[in-house]
C-alpha atoms as a PDB file:
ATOM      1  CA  UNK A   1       8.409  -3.269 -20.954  1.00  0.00           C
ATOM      2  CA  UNK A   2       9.650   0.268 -20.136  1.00  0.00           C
ATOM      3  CA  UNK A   3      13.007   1.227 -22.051  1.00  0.00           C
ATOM      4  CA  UNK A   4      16.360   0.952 -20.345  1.00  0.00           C
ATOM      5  CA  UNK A   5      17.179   4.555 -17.858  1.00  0.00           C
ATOM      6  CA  UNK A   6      18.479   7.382 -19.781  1.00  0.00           C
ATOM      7  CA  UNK A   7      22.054   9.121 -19.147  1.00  0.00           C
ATOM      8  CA  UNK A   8      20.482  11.481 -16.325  1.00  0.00           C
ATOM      9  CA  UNK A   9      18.541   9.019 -14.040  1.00  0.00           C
ATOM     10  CA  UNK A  10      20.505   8.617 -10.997  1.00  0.00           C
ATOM     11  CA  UNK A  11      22.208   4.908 -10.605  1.00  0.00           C
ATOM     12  CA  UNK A  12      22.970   5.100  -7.357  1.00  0.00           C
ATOM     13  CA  UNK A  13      19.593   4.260  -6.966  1.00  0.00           C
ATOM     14  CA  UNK A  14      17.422   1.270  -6.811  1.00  0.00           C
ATOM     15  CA  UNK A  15      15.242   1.507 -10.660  1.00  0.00           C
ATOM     16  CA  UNK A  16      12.463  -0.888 -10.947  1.00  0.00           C
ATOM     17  CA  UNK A  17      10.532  -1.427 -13.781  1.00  0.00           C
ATOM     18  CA  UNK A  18       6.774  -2.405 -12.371  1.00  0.00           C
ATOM     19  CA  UNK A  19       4.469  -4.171 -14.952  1.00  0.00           C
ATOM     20  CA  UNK A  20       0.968  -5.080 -13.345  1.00  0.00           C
ATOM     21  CA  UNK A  21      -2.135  -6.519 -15.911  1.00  0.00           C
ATOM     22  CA  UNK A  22      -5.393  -6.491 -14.443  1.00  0.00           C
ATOM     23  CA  UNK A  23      -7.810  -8.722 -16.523  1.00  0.00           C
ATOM     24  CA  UNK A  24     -11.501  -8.495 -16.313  1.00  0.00           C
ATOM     25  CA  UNK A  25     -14.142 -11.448 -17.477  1.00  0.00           C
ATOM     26  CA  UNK A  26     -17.726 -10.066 -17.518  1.00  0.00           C
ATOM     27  CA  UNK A  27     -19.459 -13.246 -18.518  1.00  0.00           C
ATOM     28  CA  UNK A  28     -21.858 -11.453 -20.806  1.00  0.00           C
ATOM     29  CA  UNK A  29     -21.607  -8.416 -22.650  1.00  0.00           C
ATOM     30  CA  UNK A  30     -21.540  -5.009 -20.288  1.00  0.00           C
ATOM     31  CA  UNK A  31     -22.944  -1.615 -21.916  1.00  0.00           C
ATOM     32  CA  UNK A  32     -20.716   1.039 -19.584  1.00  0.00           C
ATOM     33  CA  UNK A  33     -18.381   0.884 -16.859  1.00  0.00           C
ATOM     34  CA  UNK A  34     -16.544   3.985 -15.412  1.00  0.00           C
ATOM     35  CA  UNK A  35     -13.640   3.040 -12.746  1.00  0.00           C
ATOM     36  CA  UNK A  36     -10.875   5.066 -10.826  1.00  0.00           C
ATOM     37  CA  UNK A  37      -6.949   3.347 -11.576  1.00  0.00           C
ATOM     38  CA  UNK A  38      -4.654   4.101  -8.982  1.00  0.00           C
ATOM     39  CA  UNK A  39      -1.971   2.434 -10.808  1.00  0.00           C
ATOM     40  CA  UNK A  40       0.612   5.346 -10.923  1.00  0.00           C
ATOM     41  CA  UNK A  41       2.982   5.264  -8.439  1.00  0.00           C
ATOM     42  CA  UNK A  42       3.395   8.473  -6.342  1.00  0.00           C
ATOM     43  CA  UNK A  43       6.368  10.342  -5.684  1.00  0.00           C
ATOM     44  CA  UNK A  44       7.177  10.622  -2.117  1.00  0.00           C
ATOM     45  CA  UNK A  45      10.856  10.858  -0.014  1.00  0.00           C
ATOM     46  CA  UNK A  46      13.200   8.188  -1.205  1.00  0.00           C
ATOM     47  CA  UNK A  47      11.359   7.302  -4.396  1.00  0.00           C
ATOM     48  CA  UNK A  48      10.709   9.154  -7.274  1.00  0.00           C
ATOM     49  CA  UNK A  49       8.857   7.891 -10.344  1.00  0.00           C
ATOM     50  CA  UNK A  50      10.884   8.031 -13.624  1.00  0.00           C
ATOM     51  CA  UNK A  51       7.325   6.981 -16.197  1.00  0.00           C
ATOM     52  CA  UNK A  52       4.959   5.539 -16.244  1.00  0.00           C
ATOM     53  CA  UNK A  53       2.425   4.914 -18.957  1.00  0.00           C
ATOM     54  CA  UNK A  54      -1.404   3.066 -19.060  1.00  0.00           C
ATOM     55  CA  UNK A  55      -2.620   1.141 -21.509  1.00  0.00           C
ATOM     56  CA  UNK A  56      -6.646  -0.158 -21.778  1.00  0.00           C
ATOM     57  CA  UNK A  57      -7.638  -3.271 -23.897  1.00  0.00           C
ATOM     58  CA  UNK A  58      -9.699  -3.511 -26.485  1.00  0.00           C
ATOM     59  CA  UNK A  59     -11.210  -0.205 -25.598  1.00  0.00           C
ATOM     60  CA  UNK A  60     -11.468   2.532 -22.830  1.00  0.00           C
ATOM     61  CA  UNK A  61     -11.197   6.354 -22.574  1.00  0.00           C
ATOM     62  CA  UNK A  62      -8.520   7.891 -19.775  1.00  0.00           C
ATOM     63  CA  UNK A  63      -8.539  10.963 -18.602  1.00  0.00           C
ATOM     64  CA  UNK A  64      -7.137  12.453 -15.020  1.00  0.00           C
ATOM     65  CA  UNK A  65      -8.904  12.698 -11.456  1.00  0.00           C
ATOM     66  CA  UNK A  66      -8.833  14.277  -8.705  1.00  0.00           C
ATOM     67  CA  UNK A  67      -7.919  11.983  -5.076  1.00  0.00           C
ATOM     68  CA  UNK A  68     -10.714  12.504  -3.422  1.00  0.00           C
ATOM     69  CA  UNK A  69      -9.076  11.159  -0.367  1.00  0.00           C
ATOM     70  CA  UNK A  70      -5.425   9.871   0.539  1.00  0.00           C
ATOM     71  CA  UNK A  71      -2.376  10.579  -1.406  1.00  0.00           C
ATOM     72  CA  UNK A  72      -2.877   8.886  -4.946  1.00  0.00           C
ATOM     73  CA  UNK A  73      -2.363   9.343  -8.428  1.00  0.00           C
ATOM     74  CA  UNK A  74      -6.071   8.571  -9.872  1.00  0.00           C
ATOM     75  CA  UNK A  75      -7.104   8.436 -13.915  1.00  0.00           C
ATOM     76  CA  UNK A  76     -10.319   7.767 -14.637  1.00  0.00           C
ATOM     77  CA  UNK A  77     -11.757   4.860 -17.191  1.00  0.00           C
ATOM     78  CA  UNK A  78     -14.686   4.906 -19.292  1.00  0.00           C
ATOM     79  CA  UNK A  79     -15.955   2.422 -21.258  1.00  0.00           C
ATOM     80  CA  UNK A  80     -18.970   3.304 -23.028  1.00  0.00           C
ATOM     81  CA  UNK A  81     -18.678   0.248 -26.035  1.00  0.00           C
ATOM     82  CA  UNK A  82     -20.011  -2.960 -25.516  1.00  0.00           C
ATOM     83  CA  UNK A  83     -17.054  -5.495 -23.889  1.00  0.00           C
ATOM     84  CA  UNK A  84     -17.399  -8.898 -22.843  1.00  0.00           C
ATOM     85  CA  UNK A  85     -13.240  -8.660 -21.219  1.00  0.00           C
ATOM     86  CA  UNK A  86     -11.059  -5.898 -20.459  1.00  0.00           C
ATOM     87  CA  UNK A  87      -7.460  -5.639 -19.558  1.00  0.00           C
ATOM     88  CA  UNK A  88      -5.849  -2.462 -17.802  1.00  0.00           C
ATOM     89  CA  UNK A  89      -2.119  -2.860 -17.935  1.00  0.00           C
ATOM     90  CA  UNK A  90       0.222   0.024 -15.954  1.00  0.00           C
ATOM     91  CA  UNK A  91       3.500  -0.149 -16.653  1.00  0.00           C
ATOM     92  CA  UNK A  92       6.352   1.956 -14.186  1.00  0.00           C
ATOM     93  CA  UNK A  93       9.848   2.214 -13.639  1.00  0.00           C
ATOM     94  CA  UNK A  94      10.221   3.740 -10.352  1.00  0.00           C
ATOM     95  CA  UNK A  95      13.889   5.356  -8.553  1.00  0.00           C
ATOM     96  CA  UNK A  96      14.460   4.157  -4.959  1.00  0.00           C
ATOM     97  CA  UNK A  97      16.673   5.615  -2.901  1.00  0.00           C
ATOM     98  CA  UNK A  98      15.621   5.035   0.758  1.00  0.00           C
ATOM     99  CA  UNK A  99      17.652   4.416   3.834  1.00  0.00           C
ATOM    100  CA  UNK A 100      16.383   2.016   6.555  1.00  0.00           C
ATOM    101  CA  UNK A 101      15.463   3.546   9.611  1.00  0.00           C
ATOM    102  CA  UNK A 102      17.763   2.953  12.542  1.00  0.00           C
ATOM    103  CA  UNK A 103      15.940   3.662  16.213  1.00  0.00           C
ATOM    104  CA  UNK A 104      18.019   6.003  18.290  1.00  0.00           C
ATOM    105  CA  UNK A 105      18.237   7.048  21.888  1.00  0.00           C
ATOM    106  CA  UNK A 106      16.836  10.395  20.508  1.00  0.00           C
ATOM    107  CA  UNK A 107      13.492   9.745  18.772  1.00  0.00           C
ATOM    108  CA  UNK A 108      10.368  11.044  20.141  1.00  0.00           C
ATOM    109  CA  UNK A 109       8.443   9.126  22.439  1.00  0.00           C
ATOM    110  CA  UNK A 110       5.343   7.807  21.425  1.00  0.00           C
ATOM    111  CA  UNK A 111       3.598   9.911  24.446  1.00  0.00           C
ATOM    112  CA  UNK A 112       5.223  13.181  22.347  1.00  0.00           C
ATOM    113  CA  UNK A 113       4.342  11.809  18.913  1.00  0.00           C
ATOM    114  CA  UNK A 114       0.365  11.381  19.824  1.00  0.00           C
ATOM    115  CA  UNK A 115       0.839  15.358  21.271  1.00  0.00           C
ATOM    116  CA  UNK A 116       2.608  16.631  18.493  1.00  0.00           C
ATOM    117  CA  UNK A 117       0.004  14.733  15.922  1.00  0.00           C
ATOM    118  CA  UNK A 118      -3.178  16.477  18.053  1.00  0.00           C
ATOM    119  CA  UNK A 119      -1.232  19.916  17.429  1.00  0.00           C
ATOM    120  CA  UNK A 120      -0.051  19.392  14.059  1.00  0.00           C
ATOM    121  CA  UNK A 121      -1.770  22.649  12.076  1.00  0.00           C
ATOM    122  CA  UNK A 122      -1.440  20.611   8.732  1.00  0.00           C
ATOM    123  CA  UNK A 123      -4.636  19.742   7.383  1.00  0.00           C
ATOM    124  CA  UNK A 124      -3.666  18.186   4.345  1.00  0.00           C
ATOM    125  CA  UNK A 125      -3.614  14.395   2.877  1.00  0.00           C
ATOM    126  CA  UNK A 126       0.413  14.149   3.960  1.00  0.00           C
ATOM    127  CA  UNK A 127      -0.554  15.378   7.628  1.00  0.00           C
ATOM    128  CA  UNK A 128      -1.084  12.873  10.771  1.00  0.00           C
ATOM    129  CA  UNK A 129      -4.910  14.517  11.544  1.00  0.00           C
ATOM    130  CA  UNK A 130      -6.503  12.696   9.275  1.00  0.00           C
ATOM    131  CA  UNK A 131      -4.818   9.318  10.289  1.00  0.00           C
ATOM    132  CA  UNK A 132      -5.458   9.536  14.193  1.00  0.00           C
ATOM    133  CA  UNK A 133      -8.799   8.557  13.848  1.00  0.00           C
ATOM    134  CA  UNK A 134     -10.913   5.320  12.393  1.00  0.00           C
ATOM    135  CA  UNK A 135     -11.595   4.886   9.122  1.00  0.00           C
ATOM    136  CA  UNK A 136     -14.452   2.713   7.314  1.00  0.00           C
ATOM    137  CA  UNK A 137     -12.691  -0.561   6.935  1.00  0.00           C
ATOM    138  CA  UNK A 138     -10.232  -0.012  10.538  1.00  0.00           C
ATOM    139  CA  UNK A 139     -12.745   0.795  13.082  1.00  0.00           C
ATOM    140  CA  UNK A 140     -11.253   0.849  16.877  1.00  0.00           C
ATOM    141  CA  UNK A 141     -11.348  -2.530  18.653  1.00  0.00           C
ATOM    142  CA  UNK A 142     -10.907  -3.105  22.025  1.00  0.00           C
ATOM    143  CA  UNK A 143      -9.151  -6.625  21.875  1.00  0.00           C
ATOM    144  CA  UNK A 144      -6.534  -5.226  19.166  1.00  0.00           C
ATOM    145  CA  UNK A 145      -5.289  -2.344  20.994  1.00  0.00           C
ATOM    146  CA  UNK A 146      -4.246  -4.528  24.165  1.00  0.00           C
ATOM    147  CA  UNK A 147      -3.011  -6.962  22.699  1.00  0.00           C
ATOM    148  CA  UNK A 148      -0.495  -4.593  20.980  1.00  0.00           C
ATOM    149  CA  UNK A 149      -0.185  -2.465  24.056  1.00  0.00           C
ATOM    150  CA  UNK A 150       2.820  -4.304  25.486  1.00  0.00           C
ATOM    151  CA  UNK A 151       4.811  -2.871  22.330  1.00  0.00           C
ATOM    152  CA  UNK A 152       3.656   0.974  22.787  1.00  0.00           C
ATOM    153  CA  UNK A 153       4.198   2.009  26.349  1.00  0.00           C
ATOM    154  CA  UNK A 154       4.173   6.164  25.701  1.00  0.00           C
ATOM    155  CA  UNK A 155       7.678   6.973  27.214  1.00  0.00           C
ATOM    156  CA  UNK A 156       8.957   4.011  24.317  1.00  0.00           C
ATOM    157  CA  UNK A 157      10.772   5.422  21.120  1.00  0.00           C
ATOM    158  CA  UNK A 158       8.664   5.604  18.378  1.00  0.00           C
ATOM    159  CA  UNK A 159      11.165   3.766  15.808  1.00  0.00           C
ATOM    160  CA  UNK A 160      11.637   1.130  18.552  1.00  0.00           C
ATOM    161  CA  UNK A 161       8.094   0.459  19.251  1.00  0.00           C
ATOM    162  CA  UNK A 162       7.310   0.328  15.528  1.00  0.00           C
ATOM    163  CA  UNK A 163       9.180  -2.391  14.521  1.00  0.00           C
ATOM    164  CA  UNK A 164       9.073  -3.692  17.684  1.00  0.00           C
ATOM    165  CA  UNK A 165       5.260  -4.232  17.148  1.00  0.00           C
ATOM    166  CA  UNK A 166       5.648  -5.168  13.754  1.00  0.00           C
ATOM    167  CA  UNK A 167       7.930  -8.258  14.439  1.00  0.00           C
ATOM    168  CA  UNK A 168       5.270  -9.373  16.734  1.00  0.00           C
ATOM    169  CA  UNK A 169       2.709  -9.349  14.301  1.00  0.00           C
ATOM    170  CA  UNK A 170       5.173 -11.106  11.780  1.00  0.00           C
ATOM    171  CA  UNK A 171       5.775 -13.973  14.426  1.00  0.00           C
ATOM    172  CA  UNK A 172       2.416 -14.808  16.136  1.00  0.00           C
ATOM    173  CA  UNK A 173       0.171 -14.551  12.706  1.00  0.00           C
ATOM    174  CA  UNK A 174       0.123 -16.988   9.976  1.00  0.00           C
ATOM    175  CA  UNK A 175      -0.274 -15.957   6.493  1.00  0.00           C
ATOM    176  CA  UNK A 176      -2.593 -17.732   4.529  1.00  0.00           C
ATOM    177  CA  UNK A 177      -4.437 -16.657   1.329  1.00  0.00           C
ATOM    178  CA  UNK A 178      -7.684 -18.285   1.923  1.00  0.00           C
ATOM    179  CA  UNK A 179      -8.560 -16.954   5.605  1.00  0.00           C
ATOM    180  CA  UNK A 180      -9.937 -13.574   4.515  1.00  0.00           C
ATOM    181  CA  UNK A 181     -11.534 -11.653   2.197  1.00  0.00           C
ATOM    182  CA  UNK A 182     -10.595  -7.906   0.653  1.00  0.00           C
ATOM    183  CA  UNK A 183     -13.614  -7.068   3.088  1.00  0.00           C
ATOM    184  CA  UNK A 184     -12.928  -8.872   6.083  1.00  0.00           C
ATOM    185  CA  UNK A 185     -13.145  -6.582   9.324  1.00  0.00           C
ATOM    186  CA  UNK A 186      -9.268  -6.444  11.454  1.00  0.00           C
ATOM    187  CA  UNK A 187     -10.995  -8.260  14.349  1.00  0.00           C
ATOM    188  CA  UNK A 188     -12.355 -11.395  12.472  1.00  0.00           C
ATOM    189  CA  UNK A 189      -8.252 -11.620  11.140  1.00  0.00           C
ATOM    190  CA  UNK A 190      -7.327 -10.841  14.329  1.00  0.00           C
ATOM    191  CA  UNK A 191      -9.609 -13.359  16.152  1.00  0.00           C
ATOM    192  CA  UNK A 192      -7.887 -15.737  13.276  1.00  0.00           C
ATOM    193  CA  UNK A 193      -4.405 -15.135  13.830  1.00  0.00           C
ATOM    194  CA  UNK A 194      -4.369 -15.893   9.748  1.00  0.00           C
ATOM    195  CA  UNK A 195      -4.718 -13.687   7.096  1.00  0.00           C
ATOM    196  CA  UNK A 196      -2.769 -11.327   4.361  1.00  0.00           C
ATOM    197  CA  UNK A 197      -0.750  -8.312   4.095  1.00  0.00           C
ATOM    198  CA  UNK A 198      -3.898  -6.045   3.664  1.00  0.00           C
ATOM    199  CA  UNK A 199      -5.157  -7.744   6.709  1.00  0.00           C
ATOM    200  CA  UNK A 200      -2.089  -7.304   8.965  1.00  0.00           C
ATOM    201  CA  UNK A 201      -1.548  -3.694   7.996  1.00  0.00           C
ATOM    202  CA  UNK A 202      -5.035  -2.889   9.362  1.00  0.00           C
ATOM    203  CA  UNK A 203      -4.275  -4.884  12.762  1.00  0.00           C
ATOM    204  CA  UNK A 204      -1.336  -2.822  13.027  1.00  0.00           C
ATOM    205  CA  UNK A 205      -3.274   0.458  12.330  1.00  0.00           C
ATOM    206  CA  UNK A 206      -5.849  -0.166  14.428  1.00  0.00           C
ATOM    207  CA  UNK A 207      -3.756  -0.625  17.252  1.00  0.00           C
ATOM    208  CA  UNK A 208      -1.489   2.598  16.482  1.00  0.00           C
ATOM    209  CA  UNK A 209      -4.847   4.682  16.132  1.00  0.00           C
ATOM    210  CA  UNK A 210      -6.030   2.729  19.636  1.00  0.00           C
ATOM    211  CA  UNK A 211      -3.542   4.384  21.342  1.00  0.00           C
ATOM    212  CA  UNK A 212      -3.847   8.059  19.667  1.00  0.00           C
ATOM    213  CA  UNK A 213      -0.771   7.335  17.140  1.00  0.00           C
ATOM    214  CA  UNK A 214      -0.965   8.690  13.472  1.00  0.00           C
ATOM    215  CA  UNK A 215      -0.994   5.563  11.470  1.00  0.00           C
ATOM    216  CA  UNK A 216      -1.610   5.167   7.359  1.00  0.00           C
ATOM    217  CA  UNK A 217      -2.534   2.528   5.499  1.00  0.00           C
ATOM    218  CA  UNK A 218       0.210   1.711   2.094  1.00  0.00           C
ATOM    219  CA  UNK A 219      -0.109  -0.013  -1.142  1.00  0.00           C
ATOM    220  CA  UNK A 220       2.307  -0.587  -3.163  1.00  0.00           C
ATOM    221  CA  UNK A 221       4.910  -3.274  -4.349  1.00  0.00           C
ATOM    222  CA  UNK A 222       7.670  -5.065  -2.741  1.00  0.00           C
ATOM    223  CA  UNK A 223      10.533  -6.817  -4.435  1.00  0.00           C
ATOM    224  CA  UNK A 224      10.516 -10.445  -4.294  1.00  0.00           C
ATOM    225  CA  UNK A 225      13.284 -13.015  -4.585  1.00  0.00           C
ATOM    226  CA  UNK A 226      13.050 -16.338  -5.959  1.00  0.00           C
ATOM    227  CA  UNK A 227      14.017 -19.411  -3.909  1.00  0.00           C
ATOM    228  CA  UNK A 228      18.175 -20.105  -4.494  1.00  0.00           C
ATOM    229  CA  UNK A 229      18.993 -21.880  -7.503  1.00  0.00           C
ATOM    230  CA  UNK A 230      15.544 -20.630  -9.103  1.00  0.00           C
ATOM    231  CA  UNK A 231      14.791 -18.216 -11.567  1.00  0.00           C
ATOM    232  CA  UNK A 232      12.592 -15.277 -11.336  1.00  0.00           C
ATOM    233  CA  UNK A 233       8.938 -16.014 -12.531  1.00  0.00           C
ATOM    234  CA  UNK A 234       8.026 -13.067 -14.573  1.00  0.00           C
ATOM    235  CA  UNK A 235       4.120 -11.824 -13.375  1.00  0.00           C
ATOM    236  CA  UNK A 236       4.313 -14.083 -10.011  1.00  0.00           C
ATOM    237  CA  UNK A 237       4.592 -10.627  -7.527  1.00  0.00           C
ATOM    238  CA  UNK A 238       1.558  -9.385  -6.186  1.00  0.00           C
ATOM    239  CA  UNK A 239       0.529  -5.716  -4.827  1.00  0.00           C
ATOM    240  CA  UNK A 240       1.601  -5.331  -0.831  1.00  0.00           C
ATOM    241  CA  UNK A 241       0.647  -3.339   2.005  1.00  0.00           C
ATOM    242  CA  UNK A 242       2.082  -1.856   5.028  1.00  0.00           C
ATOM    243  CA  UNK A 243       2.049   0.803   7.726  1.00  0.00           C
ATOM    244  CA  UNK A 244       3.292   4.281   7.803  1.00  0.00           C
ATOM    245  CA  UNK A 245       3.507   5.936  11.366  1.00  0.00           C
ATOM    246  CA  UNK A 246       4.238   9.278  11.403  1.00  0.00           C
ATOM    247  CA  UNK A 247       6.924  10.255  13.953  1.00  0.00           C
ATOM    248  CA  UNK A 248       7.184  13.396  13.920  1.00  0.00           C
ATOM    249  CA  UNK A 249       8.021  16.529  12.162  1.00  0.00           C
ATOM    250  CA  UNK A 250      11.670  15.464  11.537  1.00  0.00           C
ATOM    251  CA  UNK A 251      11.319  12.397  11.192  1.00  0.00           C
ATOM    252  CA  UNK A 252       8.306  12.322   8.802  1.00  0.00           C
ATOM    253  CA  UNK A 253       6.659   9.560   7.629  1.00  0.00           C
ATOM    254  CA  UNK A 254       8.150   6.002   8.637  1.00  0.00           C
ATOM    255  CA  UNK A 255       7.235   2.815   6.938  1.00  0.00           C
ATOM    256  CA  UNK A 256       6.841  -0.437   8.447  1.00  0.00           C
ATOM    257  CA  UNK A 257       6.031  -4.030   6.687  1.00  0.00           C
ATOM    258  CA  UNK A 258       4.350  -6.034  10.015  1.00  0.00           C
ATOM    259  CA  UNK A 259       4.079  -8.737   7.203  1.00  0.00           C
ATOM    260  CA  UNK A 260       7.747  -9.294   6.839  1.00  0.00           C
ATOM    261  CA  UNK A 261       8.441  -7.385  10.300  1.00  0.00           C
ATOM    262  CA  UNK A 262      10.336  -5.313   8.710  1.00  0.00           C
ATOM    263  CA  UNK A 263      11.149  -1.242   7.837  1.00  0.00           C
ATOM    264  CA  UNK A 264       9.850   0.003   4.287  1.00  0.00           C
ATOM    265  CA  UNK A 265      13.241   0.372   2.477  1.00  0.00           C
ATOM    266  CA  UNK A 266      15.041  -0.142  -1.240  1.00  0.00           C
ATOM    267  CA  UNK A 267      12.613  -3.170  -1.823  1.00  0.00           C
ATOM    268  CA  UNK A 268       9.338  -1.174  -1.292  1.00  0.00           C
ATOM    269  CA  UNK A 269       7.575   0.972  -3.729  1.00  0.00           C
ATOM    270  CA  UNK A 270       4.949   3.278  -3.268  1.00  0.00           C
ATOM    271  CA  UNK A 271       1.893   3.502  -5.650  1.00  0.00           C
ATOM    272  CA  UNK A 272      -0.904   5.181  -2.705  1.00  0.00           C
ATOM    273  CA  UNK A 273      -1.306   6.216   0.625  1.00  0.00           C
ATOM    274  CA  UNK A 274      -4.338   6.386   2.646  1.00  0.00           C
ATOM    275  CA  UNK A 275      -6.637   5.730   5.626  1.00  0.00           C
ATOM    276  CA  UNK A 276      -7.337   2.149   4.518  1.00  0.00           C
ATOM    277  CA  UNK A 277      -7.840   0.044   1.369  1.00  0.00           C
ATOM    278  CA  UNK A 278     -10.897   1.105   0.316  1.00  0.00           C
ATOM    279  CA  UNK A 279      -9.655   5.102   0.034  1.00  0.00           C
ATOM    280  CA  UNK A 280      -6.537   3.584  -2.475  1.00  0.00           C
ATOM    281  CA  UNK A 281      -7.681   0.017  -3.993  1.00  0.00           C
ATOM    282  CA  UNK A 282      -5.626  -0.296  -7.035  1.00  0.00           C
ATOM    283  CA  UNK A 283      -9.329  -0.511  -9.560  1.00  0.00           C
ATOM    284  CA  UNK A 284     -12.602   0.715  -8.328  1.00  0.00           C
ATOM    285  CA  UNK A 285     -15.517   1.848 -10.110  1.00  0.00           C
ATOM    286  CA  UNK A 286     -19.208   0.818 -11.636  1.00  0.00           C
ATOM    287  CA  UNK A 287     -20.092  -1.544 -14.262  1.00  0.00           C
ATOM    288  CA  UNK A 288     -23.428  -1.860 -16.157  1.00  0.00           C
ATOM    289  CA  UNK A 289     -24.085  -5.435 -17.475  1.00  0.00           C
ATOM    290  CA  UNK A 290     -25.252  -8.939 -16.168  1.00  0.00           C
ATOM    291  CA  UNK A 291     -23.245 -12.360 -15.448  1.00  0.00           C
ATOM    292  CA  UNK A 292     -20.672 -12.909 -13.042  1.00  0.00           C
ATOM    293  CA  UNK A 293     -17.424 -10.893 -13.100  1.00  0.00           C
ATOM    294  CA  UNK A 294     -14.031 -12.419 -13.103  1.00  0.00           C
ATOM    295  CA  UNK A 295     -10.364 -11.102 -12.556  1.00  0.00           C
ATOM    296  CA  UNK A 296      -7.115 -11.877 -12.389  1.00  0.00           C
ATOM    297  CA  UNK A 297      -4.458  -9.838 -11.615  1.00  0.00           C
ATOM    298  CA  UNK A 298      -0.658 -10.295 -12.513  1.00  0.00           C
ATOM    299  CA  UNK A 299       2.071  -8.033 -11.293  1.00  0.00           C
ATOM    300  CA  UNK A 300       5.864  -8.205 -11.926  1.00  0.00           C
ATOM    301  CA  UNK A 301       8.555  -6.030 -10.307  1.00  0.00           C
ATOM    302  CA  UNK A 302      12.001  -6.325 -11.743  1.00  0.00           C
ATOM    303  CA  UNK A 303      14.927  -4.588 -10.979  1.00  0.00           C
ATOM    304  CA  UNK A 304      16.642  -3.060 -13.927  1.00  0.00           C
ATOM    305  CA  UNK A 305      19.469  -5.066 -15.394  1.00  0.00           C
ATOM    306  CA  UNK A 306      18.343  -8.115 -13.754  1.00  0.00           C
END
């Protein structure tokens, strides 16, 4: 694990130490395989990342790449020896220092956020133009944005209608692990009512977007505690996702976990940001060889001094 902080890392902050082992099975032997890791967590207001090291198993070259889209830390993976398993372990200790939002009589309507997001000059991977629009895996759907109409009337708050919309996704759908697929489409989930995190984020986005709201799609971690009396269970967490909606230009960037219907704060982290899953999935890439694939993926966040 990553060492304990050093005399100048700020304690008034929340330090995690993130350990997450992915573990590959090819079945038979494959010749090459080049993949993209966004394992690094980024930095981004209210978290900063401390270190953060990679290690590849048995073999594997690393070298850095550039995001092509989204806001992600990417390295780049070649294996070019024959490997019948491979393991990719990232390990992290992350800072976080983040406030929870508080909705105030003041915040910008959600009738002045989707004008000031059209007029926004910023271009770039941390402006809202890129999120106002659909994206490969969240296309528009008509059934989505009504239902989550009743939550975003324009002259509403944006904080307020946030959270507001993602308590209502938190109460009406079930989570269950075996409804959906890393591929399956917002409107089969939503037709469901059942699915995961990933799947909930996107029915949140794709009713934000519906109604001309800047909306981002986050990975990351979230902390998770064990049941009372019980003791934490060392590479039981999983990767999480959520919503961003950006509010504004003072207000920035505003998380919100629909899964837990609650605001990203101290128990989020951060590793990517971008227009869906498939822009930021943790391991992508090509693989040369024959036989089925397996993987298994364990992930442990622990706060330091636990």
């Amino acid at each position: 694990m990553v060492p304990l902080p050093t005399s100048g890392e700020d304690l008034r902050a929340l330090i995690y130490d993130i350990r997450h082992i992915t573990r590959f099975d090819y079945g038979a032997q494959v010749k090459f395989a080049r993949c993209n890791l966004r394992l690094k967590p980024i930095d981004w207001p209210g978290q900063r990342l401390e270190r953060h090291e990679l290690v590849v198993r048995p073999v594997g070259r690393l070298s850095p790449a550039r995001a092509e889209a989204g806001l992600a830390n990417v390295t780049r993976l070649v294996v070019d020896v024959p490997v019948r398993e491979l393991a990719i372990e990232s390990l992290a200790r992350v800072a976080v220092d983040r406030l929870v939002p508080m909705p105030a009589a003041g915040d910008p309507s959600l009738a002045a956020i989707a004008t000031m997001a059209r007029d926004h000059p910023d271009l770039s991977a941390a402006g809202p133009a890129a999120y106002l629009y659909p994206s490969a895996l969240i296309p528009l759907d008509r059934e989505i944005a009504a239902w989550c109409a009743p939550d975003l009337d324009p002259a509403r708050g944006c904080l307020e209608a946030a959270i507001a919309l993602a308590c209502r996704i938190q109460r009406d759908f079930a989570f269950d692990g075996s409804a959906t697929v890393v591929d399956t489409p917002p409107a089969d989930a939503f037709r469901q009512r059942r699915g995961v995190c990933q799947d909930f984020a996107q029915i949140m986005i794709a009713g934000l977007r519906a109604h001309g709201l800047p909306a981002a799609y986050a990975s990351g971690y979230i902390r998770t505690l064990p049941p009372p009396g019980q003791p934490r269970l060392v590479g039981a967490d999983a990767t999480h996702a959520w919503v961003l909606l950006w509010c504004g230009p003072a207000l920035g960037w505003v998380g919100v976990d629909p899964t837990n219907g609650i605001w990203m704060a101290g128990d989020h982290i951060l590793m990517a940001i971008g227009r869906d899953y498939a822009e930021i999935a943790p391991v992508d890439g090509v693989v040369l060889g024959s036989g089925a694939q397996a993987m298994d993926v364990s992930v442990d966040v622990a706060p330091v001094g636990e």
